[in-house]
PDB file of N, CA and C in Angstrom:
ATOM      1  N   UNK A   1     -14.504 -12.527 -12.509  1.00  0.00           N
ATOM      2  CA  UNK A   1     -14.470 -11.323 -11.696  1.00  0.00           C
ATOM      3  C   UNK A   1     -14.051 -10.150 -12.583  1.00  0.00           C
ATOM      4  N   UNK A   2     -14.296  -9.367 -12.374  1.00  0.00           N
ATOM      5  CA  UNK A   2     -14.828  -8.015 -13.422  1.00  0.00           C
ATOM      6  C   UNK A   2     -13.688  -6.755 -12.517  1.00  0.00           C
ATOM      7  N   UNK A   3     -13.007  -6.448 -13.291  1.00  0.00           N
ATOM      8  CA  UNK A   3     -12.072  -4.952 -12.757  1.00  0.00           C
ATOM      9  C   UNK A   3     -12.722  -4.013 -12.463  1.00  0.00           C
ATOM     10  N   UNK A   4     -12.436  -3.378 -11.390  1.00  0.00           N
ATOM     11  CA  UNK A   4     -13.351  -1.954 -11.068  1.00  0.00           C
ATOM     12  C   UNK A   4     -12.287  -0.881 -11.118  1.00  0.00           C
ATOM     13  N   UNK A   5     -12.798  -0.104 -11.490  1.00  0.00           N
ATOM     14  CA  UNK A   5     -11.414   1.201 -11.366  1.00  0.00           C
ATOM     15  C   UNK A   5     -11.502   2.378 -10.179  1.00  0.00           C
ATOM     16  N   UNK A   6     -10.762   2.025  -9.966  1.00  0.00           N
ATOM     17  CA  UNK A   6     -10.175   2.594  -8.321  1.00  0.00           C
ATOM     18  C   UNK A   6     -10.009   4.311  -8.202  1.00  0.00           C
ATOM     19  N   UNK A   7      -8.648   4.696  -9.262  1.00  0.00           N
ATOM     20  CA  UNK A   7      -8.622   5.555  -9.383  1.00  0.00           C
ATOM     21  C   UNK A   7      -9.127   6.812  -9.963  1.00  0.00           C
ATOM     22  N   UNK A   8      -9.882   7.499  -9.291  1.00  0.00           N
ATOM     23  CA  UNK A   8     -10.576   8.573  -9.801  1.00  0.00           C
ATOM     24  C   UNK A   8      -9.875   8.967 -11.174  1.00  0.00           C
ATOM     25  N   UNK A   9     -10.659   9.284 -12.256  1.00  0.00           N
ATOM     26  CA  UNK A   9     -10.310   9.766 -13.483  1.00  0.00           C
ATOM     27  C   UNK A   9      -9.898  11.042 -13.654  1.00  0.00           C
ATOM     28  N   UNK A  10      -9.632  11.763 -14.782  1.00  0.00           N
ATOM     29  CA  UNK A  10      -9.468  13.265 -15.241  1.00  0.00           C
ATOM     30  C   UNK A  10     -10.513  14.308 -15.367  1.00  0.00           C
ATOM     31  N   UNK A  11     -10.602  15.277 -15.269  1.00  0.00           N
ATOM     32  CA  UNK A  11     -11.718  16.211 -14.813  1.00  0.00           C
ATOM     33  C   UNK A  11     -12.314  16.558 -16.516  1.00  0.00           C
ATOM     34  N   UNK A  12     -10.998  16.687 -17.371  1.00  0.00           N
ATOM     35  CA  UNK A  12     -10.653  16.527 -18.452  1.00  0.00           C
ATOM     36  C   UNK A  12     -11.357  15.604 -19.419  1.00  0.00           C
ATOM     37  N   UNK A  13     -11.897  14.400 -19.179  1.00  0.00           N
ATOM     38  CA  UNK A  13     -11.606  13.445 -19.950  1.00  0.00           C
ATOM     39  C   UNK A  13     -13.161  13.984 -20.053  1.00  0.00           C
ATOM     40  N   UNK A  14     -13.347  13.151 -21.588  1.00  0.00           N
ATOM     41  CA  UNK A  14     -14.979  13.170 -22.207  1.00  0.00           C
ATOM     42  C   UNK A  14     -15.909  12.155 -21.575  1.00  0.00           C
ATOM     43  N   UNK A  15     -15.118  10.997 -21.331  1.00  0.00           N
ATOM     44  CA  UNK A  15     -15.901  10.215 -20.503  1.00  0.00           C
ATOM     45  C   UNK A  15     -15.703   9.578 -19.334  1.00  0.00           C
ATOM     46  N   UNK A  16     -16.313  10.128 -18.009  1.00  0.00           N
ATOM     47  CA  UNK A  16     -15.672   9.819 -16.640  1.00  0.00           C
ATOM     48  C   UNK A  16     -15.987   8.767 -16.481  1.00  0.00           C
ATOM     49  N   UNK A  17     -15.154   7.277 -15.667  1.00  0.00           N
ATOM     50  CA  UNK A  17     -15.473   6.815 -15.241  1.00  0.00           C
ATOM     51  C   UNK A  17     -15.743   6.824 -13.949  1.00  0.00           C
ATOM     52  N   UNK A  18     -17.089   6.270 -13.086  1.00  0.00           N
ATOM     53  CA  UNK A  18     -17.223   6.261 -12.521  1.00  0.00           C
ATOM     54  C   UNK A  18     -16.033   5.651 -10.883  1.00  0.00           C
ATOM     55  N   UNK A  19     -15.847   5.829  -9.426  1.00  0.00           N
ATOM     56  CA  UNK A  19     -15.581   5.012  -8.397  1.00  0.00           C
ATOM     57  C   UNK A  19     -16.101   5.189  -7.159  1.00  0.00           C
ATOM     58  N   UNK A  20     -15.327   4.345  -6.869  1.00  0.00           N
ATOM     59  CA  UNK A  20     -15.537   4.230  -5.636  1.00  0.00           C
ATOM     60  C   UNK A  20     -14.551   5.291  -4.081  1.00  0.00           C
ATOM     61  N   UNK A  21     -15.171   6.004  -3.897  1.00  0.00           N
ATOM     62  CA  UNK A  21     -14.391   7.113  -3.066  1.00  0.00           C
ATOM     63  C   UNK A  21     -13.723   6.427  -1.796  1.00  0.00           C
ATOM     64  N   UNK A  22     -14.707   5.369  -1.198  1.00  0.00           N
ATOM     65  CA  UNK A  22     -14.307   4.614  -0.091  1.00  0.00           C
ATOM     66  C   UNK A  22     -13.396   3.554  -0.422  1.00  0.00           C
ATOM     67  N   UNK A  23     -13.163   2.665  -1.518  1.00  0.00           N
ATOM     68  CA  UNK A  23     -12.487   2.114  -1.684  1.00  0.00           C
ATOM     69  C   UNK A  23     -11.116   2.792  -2.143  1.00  0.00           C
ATOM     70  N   UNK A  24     -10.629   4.092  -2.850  1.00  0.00           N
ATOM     71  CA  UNK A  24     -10.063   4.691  -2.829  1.00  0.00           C
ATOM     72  C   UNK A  24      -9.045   5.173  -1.672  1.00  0.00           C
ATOM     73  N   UNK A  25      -9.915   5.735  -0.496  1.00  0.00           N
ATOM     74  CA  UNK A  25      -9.500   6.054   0.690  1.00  0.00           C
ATOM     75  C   UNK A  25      -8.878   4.520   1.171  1.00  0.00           C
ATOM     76  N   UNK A  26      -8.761   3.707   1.459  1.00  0.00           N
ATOM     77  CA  UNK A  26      -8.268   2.697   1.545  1.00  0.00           C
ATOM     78  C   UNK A  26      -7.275   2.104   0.545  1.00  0.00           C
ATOM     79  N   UNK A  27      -7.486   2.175  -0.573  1.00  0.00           N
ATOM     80  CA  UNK A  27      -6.312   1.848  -1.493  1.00  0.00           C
ATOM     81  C   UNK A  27      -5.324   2.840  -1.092  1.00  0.00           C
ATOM     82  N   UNK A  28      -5.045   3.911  -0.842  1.00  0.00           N
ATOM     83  CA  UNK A  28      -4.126   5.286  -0.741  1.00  0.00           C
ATOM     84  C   UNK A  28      -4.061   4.981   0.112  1.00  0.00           C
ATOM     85  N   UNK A  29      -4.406   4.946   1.577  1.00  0.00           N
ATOM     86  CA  UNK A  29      -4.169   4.302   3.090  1.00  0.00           C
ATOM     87  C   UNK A  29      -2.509   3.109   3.059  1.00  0.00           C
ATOM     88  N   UNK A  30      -3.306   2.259   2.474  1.00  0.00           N
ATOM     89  CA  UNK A  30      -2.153   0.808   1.993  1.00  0.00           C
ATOM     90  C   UNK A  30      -0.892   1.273   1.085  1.00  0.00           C
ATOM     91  N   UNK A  31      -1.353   2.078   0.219  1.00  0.00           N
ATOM     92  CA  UNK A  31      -0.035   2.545  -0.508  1.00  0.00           C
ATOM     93  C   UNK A  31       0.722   3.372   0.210  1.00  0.00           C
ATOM     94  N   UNK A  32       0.537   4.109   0.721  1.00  0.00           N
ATOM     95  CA  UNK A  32       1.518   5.320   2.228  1.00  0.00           C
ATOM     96  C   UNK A  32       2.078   4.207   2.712  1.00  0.00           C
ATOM     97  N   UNK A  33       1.261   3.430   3.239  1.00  0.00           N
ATOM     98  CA  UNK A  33       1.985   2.433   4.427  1.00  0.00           C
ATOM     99  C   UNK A  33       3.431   1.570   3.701  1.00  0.00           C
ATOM    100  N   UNK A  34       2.578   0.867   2.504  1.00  0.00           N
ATOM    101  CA  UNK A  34       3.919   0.564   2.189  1.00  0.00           C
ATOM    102  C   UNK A  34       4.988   1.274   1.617  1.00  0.00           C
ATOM    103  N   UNK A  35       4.719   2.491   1.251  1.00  0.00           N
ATOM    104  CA  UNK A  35       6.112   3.219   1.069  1.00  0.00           C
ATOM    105  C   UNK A  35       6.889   3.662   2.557  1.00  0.00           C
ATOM    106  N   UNK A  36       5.907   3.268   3.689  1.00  0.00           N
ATOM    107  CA  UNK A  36       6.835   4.047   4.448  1.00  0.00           C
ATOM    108  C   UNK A  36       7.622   2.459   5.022  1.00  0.00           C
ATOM    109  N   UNK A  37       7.249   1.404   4.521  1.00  0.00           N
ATOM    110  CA  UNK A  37       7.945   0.481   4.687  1.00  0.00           C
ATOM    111  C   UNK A  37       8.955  -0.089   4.050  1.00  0.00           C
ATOM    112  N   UNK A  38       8.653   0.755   2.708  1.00  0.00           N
ATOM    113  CA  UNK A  38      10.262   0.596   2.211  1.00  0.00           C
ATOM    114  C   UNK A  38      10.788   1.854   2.236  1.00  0.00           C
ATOM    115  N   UNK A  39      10.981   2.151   3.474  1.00  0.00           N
ATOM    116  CA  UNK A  39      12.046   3.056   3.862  1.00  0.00           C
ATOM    117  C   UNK A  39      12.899   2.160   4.622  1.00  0.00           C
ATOM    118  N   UNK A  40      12.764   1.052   5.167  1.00  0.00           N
ATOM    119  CA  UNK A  40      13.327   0.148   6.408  1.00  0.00           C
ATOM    120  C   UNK A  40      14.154  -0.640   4.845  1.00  0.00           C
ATOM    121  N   UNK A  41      15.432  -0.470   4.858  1.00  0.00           N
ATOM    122  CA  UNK A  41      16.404  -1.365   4.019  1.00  0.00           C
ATOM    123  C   UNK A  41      15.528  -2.991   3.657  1.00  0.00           C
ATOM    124  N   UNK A  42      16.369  -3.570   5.376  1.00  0.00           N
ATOM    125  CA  UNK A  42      15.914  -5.284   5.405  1.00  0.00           C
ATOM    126  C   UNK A  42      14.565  -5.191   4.312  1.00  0.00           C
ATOM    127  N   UNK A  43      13.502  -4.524   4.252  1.00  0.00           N
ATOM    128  CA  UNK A  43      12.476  -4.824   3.738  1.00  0.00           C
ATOM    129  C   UNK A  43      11.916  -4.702   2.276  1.00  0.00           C
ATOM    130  N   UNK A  44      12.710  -3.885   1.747  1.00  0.00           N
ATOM    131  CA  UNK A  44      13.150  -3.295   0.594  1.00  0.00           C
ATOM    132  C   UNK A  44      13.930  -4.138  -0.545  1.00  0.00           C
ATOM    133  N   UNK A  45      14.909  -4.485   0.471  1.00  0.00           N
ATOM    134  CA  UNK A  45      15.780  -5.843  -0.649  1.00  0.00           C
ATOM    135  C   UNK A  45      15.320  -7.211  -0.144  1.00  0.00           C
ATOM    136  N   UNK A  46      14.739  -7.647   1.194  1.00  0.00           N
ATOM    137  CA  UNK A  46      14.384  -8.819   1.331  1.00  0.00           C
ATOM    138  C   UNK A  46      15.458  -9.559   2.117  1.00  0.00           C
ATOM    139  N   UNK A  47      16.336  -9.351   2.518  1.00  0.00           N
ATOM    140  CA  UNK A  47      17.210 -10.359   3.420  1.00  0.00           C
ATOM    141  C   UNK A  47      17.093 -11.196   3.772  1.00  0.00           C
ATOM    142  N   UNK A  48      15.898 -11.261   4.423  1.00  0.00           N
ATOM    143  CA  UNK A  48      15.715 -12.862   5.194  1.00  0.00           C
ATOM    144  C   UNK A  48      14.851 -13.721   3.945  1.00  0.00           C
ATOM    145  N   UNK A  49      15.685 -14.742   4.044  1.00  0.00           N
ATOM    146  CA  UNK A  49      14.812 -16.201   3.164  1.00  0.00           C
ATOM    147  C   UNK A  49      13.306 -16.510   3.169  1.00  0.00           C
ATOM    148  N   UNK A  50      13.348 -16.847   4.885  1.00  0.00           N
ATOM    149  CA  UNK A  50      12.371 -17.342   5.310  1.00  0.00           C
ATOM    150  C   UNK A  50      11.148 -16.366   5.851  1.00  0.00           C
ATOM    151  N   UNK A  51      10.422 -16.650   5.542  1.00  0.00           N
ATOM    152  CA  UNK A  51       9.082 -16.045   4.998  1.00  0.00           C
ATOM    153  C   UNK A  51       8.597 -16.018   7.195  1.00  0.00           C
ATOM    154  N   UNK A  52       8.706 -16.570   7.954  1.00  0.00           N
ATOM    155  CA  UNK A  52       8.607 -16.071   8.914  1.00  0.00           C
ATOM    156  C   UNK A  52       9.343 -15.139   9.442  1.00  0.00           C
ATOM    157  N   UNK A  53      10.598 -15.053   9.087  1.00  0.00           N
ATOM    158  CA  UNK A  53      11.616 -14.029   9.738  1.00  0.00           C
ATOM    159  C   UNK A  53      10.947 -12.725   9.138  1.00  0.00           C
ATOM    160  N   UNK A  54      10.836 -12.896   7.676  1.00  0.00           N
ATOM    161  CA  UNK A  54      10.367 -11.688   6.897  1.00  0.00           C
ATOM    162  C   UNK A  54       8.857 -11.272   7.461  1.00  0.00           C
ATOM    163  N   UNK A  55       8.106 -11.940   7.759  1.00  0.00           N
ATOM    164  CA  UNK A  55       6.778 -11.517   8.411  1.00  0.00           C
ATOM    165  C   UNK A  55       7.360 -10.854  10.048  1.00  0.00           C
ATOM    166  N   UNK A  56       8.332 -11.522  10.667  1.00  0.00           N
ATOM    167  CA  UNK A  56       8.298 -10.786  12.024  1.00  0.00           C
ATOM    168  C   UNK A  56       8.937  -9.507  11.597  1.00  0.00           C
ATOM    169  N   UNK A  57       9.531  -9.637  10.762  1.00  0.00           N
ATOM    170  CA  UNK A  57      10.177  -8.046  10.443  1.00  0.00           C
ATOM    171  C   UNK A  57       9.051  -7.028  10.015  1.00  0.00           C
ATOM    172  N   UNK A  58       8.387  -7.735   9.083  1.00  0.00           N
ATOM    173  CA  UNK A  58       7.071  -6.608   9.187  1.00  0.00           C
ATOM    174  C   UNK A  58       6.455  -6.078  10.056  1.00  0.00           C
ATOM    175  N   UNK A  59       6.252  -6.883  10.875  1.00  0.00           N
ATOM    176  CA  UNK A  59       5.360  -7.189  12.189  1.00  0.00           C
ATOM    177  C   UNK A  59       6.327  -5.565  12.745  1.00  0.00           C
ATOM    178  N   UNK A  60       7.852  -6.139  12.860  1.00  0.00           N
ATOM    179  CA  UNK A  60       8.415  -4.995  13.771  1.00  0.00           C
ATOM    180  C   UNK A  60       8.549  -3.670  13.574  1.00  0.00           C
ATOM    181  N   UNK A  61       8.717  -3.543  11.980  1.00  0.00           N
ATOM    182  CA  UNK A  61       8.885  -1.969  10.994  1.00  0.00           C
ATOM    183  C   UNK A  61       7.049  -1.311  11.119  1.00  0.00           C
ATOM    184  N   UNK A  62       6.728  -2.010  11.352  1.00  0.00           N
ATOM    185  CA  UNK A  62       4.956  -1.657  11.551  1.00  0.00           C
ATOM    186  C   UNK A  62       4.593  -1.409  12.960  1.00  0.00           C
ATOM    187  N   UNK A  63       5.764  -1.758  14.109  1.00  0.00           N
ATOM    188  CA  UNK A  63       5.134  -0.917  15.126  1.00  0.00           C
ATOM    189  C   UNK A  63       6.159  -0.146  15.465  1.00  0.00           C
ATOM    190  N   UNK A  64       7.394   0.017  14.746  1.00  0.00           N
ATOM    191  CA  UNK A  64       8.266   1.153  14.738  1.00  0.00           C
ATOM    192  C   UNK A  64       7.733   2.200  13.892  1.00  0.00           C
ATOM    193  N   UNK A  65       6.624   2.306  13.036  1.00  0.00           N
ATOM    194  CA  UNK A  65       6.008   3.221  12.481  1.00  0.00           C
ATOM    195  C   UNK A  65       5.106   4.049  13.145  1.00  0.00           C
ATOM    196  N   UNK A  66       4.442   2.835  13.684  1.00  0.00           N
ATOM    197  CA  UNK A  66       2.706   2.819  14.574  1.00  0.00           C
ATOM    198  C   UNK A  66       3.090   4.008  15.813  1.00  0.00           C
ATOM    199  N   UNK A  67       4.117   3.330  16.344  1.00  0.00           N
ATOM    200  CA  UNK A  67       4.627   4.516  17.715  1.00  0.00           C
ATOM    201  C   UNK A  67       6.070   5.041  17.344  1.00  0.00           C
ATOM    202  N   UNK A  68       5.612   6.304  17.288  1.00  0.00           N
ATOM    203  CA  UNK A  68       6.930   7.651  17.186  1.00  0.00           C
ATOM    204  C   UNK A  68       7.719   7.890  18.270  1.00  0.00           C
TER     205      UNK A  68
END
């Protein structure tokens, strides 16, 4: 499997690489989200062990986001 590059290049540079704008918009989508999820402590350092507790906590910081 072959790397594609995501992030749009420099306007600057001699040789642009080409992307993908839609996959972009979606990579930046996912990155917001998780910064606004490590704003929530528990999620940030990890507290819970167990990998279900830690998924319901996602589950919960994701609809304490979802609705204001």
């Amino acid at each position: 499997m072959e790397s594609e590059a995501v992030i749009p290049s420099n306007r600057s540079r001699k040789l642009i690489i080409p992307h993908d704008p839609i996959i972009y918009k979606h990579r930046n989508r996912i990155e917001r989200c998780f910064n606004r999820l490590k704003h929530f402590r528990r999620f940030a350092t990890r507290y819970e062990r167990r990998t279900i507790h830690f998924t319901g906590f996602i589950h919960l910081a994701a609809i304490m986001i979802w609705i204001p």
